[in-house]
Protein backbone atom coordinates (compact mmCIF):
# COMPACT_ATOMS: atom_id res chain seq x y z
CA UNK A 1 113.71 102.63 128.21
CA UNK A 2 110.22 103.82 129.00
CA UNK A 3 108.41 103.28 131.69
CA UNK A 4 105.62 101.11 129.67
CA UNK A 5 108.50 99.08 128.57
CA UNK A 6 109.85 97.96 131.87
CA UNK A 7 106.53 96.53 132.76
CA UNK A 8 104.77 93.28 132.30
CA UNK A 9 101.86 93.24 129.84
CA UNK A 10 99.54 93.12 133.12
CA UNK A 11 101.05 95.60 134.60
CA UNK A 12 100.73 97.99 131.32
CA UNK A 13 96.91 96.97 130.79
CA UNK A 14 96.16 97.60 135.10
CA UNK A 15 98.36 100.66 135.82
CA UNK A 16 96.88 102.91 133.20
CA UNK A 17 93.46 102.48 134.50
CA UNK A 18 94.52 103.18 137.85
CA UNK A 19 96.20 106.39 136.19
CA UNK A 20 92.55 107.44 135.01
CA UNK A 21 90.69 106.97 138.01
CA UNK A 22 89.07 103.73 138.36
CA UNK A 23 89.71 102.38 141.50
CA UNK A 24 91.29 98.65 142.31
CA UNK A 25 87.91 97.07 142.89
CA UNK A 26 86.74 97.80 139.57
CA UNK A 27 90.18 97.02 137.77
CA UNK A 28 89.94 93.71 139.98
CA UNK A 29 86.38 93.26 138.27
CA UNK A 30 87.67 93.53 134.91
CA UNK A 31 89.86 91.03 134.91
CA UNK A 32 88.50 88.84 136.93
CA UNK A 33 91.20 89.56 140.32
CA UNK A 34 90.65 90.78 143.43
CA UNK A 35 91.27 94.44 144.40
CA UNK A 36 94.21 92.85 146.57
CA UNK A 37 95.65 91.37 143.32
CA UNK A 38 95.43 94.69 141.80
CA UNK A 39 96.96 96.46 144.64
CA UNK A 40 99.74 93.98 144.74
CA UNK A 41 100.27 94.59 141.20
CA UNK A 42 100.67 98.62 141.08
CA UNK A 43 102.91 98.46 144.51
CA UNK A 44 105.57 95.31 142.48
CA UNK A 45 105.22 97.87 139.43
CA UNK A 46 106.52 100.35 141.31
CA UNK A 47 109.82 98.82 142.68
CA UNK A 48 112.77 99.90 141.31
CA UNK A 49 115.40 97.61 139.54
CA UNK A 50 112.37 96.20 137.74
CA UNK A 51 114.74 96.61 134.01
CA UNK A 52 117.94 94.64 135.26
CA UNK A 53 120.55 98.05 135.33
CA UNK A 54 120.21 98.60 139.03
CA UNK A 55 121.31 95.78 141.50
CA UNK A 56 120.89 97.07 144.96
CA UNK A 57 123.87 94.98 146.46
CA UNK A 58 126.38 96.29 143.81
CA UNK A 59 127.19 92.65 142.90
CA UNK A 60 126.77 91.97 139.12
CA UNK A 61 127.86 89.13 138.75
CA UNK A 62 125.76 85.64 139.10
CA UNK A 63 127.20 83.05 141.68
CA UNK A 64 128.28 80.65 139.20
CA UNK A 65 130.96 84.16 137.82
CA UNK A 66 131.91 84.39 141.29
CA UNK A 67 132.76 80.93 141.85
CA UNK A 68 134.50 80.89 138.95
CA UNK A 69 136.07 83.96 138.89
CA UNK A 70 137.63 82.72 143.07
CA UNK A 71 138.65 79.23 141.33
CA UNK A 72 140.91 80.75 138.43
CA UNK A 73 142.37 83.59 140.87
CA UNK A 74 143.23 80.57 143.13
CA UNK A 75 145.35 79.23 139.61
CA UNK A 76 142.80 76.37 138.98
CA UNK A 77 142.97 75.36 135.42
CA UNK A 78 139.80 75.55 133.27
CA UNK A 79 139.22 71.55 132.81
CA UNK A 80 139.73 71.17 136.68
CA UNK A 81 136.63 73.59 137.36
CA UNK A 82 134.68 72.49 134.02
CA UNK A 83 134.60 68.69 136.11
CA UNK A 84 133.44 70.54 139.22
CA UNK A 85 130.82 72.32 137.71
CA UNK A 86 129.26 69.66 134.97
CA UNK A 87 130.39 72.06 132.08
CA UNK A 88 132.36 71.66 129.22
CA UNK A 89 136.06 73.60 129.69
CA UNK A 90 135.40 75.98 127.06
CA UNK A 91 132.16 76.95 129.01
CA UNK A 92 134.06 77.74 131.54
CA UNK A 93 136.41 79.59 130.08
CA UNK A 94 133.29 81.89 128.18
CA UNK A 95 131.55 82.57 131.64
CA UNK A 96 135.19 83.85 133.03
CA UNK A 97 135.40 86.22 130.23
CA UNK A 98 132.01 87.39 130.71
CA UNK A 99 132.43 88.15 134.29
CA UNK A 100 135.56 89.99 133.69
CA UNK A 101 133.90 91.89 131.22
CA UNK A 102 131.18 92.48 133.67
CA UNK A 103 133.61 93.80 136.10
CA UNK A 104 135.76 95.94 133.42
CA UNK A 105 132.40 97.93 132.14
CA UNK A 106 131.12 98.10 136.09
């Protein structure tokens, strides 16, 4: 993945003008924003785990996996946590698989 690819189509219209020279004022000017906006806008493009690979806590999976994930280690049947959660049982049963897939490739 390229770097153009990872940003937003703002960010890839803003950050290359800033590359050449023009300062945030007259970025600001051309698309109507303030040079505060513009600012804003080249510091967020800079932040990493922008693309999804990196999470900073190490935890990849969503809180809905985790809960899951803690219910069925605990021995609780798939239609037990489907009626917790407002899901259908075979639901439940795809987002465990996911997670442990998750954790496997992790």
């Amino acid at each position: 993945m390229t770097q153009y690819e990872r940003w937003r189509p703002l960010e890839r219209r803003i950050l290359p003008l800033a590359a050449a020279g023009l300062d945030e004022a007259e970025i600001g000017r051309r698309f109507h924003r303030s040079a505060d906006f513009v600012h804003r806008v080249r510091e967020l493009a800079e932040l990493p785990a922008r693309d999804g690979r990196h999470v900073p806590d190490g935890n990849r999976l969503r809180p809905l996996e985790r809960r899951v994930l803690r219910w069925r280690d605990l021995g609780v049947d798939h239609e037990e946590i489907a009626t917790r959660f407002r899901r259908h049982p075979r639901s439940i049963a795809q987002i465990e698989q996911l997670a442990r897939y998750k954790l496997a490739v992790a």
